[in-house]
Protein backbone atom coordinates (compact mmCIF):
# COMPACT_ATOMS: atom_id res chain seq x y z
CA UNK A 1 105.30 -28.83 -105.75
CA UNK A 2 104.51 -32.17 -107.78
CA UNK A 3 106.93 -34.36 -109.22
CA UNK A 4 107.14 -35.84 -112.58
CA UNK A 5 109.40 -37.36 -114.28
CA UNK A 6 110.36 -36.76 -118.29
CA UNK A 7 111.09 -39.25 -120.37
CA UNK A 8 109.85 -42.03 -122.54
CA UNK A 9 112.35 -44.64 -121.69
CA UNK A 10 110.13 -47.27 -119.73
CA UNK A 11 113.62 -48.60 -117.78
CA UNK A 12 113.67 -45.12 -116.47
CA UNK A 13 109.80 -44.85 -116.00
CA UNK A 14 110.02 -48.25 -113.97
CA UNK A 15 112.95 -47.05 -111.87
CA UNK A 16 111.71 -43.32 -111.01
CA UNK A 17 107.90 -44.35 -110.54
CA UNK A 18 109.56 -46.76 -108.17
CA UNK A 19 110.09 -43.91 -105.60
CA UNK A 20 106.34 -44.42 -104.97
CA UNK A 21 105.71 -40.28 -105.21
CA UNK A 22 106.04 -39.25 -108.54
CA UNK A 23 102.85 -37.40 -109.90
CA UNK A 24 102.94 -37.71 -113.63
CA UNK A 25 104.84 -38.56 -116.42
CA UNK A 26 105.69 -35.75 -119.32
CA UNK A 27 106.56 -36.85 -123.05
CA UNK A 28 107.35 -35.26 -126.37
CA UNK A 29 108.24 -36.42 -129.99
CA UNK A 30 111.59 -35.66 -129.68
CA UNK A 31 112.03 -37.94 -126.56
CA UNK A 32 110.39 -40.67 -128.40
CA UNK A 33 112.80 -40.44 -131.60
CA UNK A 34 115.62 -40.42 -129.31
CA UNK A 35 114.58 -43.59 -127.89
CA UNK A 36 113.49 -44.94 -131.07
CA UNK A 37 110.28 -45.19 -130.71
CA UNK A 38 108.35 -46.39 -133.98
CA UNK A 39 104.92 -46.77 -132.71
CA UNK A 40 104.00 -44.13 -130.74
CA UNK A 41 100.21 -45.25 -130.29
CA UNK A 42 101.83 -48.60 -128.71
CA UNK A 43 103.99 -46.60 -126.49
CA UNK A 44 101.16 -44.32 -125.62
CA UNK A 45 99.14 -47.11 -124.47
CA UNK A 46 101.72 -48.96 -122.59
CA UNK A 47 102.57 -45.81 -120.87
CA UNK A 48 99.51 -44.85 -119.95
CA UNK A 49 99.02 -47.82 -117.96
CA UNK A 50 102.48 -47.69 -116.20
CA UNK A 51 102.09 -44.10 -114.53
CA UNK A 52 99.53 -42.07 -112.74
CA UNK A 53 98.86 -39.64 -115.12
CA UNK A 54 100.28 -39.29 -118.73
CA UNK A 55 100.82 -36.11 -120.81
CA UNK A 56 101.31 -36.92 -124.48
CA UNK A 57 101.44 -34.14 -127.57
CA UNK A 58 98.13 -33.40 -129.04
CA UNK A 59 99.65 -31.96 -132.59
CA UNK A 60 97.99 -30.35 -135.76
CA UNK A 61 98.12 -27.05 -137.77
CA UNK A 62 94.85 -25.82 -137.21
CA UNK A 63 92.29 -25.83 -134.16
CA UNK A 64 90.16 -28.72 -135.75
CA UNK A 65 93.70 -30.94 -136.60
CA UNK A 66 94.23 -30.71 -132.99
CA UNK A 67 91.19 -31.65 -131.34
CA UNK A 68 90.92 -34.00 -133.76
CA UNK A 69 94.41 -35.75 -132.66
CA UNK A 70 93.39 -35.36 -129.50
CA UNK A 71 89.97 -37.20 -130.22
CA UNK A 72 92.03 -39.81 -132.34
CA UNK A 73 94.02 -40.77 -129.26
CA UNK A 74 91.54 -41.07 -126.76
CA UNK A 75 90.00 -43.98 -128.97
CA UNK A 76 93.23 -45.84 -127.92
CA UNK A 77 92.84 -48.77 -125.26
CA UNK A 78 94.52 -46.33 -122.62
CA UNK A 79 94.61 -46.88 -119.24
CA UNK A 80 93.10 -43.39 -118.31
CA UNK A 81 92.70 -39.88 -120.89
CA UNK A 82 95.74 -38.39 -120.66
CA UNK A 83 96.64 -34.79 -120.56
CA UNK A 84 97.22 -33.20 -123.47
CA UNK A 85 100.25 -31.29 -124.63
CA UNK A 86 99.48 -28.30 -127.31
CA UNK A 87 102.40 -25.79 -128.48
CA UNK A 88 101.19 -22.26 -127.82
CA UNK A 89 99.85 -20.70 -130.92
CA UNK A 90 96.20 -18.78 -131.71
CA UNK A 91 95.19 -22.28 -132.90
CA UNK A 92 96.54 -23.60 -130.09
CA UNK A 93 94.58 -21.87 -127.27
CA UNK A 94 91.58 -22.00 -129.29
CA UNK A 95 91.80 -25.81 -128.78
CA UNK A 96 92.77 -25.70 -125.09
CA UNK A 97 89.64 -24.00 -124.85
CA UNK A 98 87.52 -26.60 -126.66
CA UNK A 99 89.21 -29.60 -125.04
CA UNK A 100 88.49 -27.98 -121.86
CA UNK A 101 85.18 -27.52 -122.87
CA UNK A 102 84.90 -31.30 -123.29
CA UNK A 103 86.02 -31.92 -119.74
CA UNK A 104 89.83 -32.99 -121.01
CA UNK A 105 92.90 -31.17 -119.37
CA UNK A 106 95.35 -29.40 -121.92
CA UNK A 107 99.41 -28.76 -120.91
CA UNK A 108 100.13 -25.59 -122.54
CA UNK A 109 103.93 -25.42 -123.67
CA UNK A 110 106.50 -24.22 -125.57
CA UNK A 111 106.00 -21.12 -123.43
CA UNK A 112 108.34 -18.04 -123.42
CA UNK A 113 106.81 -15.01 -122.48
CA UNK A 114 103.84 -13.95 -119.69
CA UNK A 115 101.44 -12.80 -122.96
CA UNK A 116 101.57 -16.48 -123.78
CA UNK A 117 100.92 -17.82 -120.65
CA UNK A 118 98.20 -15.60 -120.04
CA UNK A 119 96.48 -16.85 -122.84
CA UNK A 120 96.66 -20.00 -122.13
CA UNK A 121 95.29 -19.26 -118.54
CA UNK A 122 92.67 -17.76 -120.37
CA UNK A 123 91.76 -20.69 -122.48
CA UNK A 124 91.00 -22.87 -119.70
CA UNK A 125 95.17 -24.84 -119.86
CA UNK A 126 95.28 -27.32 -116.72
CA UNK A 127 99.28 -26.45 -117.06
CA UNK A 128 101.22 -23.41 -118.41
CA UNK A 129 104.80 -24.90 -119.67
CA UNK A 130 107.33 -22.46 -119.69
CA UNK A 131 110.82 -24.10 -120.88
CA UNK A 132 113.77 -23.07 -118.44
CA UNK A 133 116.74 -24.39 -119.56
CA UNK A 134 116.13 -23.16 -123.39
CA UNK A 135 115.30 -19.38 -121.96
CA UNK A 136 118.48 -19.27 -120.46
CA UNK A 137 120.20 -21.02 -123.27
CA UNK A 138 119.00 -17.72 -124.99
CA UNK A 139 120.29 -15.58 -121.97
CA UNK A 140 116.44 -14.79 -121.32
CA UNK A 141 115.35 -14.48 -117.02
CA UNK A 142 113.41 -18.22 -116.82
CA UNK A 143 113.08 -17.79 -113.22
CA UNK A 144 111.36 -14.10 -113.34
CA UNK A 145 109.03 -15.66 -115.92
CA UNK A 146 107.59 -18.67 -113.57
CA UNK A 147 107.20 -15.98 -110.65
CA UNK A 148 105.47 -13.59 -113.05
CA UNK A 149 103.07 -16.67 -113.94
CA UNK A 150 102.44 -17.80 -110.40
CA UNK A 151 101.67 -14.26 -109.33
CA UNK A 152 99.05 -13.78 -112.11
CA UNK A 153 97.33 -17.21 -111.24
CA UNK A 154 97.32 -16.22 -107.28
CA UNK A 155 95.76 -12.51 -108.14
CA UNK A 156 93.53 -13.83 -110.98
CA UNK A 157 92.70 -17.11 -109.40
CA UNK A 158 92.81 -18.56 -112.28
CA UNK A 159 92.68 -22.76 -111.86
CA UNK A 160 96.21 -23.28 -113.90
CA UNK A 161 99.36 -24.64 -112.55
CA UNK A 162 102.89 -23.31 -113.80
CA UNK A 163 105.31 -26.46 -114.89
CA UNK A 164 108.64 -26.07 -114.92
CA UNK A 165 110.19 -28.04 -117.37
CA UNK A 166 113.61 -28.49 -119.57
CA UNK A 167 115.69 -28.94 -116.34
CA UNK A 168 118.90 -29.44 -116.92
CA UNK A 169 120.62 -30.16 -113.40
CA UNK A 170 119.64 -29.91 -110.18
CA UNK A 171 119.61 -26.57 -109.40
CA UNK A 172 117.30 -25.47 -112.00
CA UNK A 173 114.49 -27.58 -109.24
CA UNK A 174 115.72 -25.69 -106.70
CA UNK A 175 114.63 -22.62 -108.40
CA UNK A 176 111.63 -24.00 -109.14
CA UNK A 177 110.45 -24.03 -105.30
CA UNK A 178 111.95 -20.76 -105.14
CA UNK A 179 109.85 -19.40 -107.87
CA UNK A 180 106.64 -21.06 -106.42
CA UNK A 181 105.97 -22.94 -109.32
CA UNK A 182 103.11 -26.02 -108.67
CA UNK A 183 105.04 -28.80 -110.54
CA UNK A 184 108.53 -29.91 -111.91
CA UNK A 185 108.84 -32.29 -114.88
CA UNK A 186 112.77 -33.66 -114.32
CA UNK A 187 114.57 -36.26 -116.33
CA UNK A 188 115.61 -39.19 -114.22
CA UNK A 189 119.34 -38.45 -114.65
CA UNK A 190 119.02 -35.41 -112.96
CA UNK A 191 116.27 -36.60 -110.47
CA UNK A 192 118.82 -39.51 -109.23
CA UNK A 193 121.35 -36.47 -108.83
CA UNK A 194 118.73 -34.47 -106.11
CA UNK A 195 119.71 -36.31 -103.09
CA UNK A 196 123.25 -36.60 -103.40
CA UNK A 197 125.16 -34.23 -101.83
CA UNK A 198 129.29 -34.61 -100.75
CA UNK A 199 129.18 -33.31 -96.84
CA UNK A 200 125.91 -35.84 -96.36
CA UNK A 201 127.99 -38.83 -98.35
CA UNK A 202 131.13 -38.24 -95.64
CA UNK A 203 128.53 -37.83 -92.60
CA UNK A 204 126.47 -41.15 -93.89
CA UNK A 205 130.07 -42.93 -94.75
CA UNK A 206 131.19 -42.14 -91.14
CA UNK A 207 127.92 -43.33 -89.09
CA UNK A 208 128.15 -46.48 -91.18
CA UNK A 209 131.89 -46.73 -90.19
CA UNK A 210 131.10 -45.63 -86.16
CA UNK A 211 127.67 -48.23 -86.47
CA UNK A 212 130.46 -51.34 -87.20
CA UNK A 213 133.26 -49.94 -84.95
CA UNK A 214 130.66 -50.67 -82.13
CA UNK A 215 128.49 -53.43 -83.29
CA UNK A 216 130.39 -56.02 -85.73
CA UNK A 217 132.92 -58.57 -84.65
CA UNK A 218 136.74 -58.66 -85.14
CA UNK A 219 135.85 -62.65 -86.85
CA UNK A 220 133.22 -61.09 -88.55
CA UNK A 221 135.62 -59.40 -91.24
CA UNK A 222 138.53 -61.86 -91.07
CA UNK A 223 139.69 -62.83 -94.51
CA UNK A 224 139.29 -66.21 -95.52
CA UNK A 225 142.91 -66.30 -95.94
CA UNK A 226 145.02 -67.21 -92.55
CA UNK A 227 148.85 -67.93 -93.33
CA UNK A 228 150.45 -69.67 -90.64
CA UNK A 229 154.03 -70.63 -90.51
CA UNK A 230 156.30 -73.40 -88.25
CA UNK A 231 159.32 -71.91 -87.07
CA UNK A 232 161.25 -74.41 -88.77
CA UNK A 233 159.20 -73.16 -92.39
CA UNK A 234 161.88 -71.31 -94.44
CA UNK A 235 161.53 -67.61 -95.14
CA UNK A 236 160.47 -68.73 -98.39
CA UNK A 237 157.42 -70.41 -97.46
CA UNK A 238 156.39 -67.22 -95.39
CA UNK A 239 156.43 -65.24 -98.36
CA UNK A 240 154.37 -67.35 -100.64
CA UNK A 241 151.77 -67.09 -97.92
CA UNK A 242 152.21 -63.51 -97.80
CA UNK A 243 151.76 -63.64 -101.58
CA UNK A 244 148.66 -65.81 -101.55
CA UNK A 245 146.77 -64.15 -99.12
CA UNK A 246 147.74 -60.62 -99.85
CA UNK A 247 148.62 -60.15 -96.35
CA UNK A 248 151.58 -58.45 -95.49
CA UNK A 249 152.78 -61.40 -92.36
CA UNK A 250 151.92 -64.72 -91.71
CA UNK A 251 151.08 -66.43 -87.93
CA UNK A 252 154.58 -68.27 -86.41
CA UNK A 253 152.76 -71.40 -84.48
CA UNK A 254 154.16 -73.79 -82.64
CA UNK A 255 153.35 -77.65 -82.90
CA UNK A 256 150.22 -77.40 -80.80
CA UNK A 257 149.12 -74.42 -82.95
CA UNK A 258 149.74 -71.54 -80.29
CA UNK A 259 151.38 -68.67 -81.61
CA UNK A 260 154.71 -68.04 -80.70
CA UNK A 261 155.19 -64.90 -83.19
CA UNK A 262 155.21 -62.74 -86.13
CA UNK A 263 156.86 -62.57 -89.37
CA UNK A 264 155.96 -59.70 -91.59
CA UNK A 265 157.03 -58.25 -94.85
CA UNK A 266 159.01 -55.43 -92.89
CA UNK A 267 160.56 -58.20 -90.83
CA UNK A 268 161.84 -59.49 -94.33
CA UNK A 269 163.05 -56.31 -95.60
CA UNK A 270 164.85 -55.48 -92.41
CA UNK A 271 166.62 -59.50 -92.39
CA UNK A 272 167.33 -59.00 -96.44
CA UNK A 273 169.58 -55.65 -95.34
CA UNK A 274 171.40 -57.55 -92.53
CA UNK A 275 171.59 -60.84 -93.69
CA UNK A 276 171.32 -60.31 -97.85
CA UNK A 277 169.71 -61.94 -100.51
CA UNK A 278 170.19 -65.49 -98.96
CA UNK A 279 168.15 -65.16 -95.77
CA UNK A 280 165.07 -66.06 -98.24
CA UNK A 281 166.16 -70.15 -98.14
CA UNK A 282 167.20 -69.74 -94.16
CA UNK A 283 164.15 -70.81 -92.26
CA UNK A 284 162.59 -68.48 -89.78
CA UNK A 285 164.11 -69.58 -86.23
CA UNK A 286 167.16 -68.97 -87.75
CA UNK A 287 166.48 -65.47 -89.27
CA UNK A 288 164.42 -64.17 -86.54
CA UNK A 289 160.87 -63.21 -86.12
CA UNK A 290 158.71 -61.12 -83.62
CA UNK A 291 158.01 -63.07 -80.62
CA UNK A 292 155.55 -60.72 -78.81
CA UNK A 293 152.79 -60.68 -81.47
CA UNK A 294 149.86 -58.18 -80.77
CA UNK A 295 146.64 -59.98 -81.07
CA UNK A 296 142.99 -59.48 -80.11
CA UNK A 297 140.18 -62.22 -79.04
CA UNK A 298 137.86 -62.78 -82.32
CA UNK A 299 134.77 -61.82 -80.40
CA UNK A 300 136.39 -58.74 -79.73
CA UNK A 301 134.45 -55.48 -81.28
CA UNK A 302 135.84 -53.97 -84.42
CA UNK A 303 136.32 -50.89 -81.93
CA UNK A 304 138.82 -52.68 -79.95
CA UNK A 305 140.76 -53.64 -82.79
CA UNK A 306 140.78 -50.17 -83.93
CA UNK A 307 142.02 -48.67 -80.59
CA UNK A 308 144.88 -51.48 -80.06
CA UNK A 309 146.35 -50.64 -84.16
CA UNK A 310 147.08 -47.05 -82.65
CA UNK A 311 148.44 -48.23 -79.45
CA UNK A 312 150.32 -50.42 -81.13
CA UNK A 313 151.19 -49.05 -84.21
CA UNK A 314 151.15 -52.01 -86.33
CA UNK A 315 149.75 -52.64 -89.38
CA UNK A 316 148.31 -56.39 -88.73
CA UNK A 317 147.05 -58.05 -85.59
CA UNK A 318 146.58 -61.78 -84.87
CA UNK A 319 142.93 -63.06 -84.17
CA UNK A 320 142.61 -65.79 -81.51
CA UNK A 321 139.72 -68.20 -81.24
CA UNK A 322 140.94 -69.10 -77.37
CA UNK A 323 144.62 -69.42 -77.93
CA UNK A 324 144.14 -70.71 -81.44
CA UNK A 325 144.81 -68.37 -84.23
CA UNK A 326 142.40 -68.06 -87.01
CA UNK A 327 142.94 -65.27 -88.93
CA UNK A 328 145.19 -61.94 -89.40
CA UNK A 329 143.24 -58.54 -88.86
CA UNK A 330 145.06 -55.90 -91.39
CA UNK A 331 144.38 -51.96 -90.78
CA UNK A 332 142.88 -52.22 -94.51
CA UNK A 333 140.48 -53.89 -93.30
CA UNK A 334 139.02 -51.22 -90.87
CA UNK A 335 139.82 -48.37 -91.91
């Protein structure tokens, strides 16, 4: 089944047609007042060069207003003819049949019922365009229709494809390769939606997570921030580095920078219900911090780090270059 994309909105052309697949590009009148299109010949002609092939509306009351638009718009500097669009009418087919004739290739829409297609089929259409999502607006059986019209083409052998067009979400293309149809014109919004899918976004989310667990670097994920405290800094000082570096404990390091401990926000809670409000200008020797720090080399794999938080059960874990500490590792920040 072919691909195209409907619209007339060239950010959207750029972006779909960037997929590198896309067969054609669909338009109608309606899409280019919507977009505010004033000059439709310009557009036409700047279209025509951005896509592979270009369907534009051939329009006119009568057989010879038709051809004659269609004529008109060929005499534009376009990139290649396009395809023409024609509403299904007596006048209509008539004009398929003459642009046919000529050697041009006529989209047949506006279709609702198997009579019209078949004349259409009749008259030489390249496409028959039955509308889905307006059929069923109406309560009307889109899907039997496109079956109906691909089983007449495969018994008659009749040179037409079916297009299935006025999609409205994603599963109206999925009944589209049910019904057999030969191409689907889809508007980019629900194109970008045709991929996506919840159980693949966990599965994808967790062989990302696995891929880093196993390949990237506790240091590679350290935060810029690494709060480091003297034992003789007050409890103060520990929590404005807490406070700058959103992490919930800073590094105790001695003189020659070796760590000697911990002191974390739950350390502070716990000290505030012993000692009260005025631990906060006691420094931390005094107050009392967690001497047995867990930490983890920073050329260690993010998997380590992983296993040693549930070992542990902490909720941050020192990073040592050597015996120097360079960063704090929070569980945040993998997982």
């Amino acid at each position: 089944m072919d691909l195209y994309l409907d619209s007339v909105n060239f950010q959207e052309i750029e972006e779909a047609f960037g997929l590198g697949f896309l067969t054609g590009l669909t338009t109608t009148p309606t899409f280019m007042h919507r977009d505010g299109i004033t000059d439709i010949d310009g557009a036409i002609v700047k279209l025509s060069k951005m896509v592979p092939e270009l369907q534009v509306e051939a329009l006119g009351n009568t057989h010879d207003e038709i051809v004659s638009e269609a004529h008109r718009l060929l005499e534009l500097p376009l990139a290649k003819a396009p395809v023409f669009k024609i509403p299904v009418s007596d006048f209509g087919v008539r004009a398929c049949n003459t642009l046919t004739k000529e050697g041009h290739r006529v989209n047949v829409h506006l279709i609702y019922t198997l009579n019209q297609a078949y004349m259409a089929m009749a008259a030489g259409a390249a496409f028959v365009c039955p509308l889905a999502g307006r059929m069923q607006d109406q309560g009307h059986d889109a899907n039997a229709l496109f079956e109906q019209c691909v089983k007449v083409i495969d018994r008659y052998d009749y040179e037409t494809k079916v297009m299935f067009s006025s999609v409205r979400h994603p599963d109206h293309v999925r009944q589209a390769l049910l019904a057999g149809v030969h191409v689907c014109t889809v508007p980019w919004g629900v194109m970008q939606k045709l991929c996506l899918n919840a159980l693949t976004s966990v599965g994808t989310a967790q062989f990302v997570e696995h891929t880093q667990l196993m390949t990237v670097r506790v240091r590679e994920v350290l935060r810029e921030q690494n709060p480091i405290c003297k034992p003789t800094d007050s409890v103060k000082a520990a929590i404005i580095k807490m406070t700058e570096s959103k992490l919930g404990a800073v590094t105790i390091a001695d003189k020659k920078d070796k760590v000697v401990g911990v002191f974390t926000d739950g350390d502070l809670r716990r000290k505030i219900q012993e000692l009260g409000a005025e631990v906060i200008d006691m420094t931390l020797d005094k107050v009392g911090y967690s001497k047995n720090p867990i930490s983890i080399s920073a050329d260690a794999l993010l998997y380590n780090a992983v296993q040693k938080f549930e070992e542990s059960k902490v909720d941050t874990i020192i990073a040592l270059d050597g015996e120097k500490p360079i960063g704090i590792l929070d569980i945040q920040d993998v997982v």
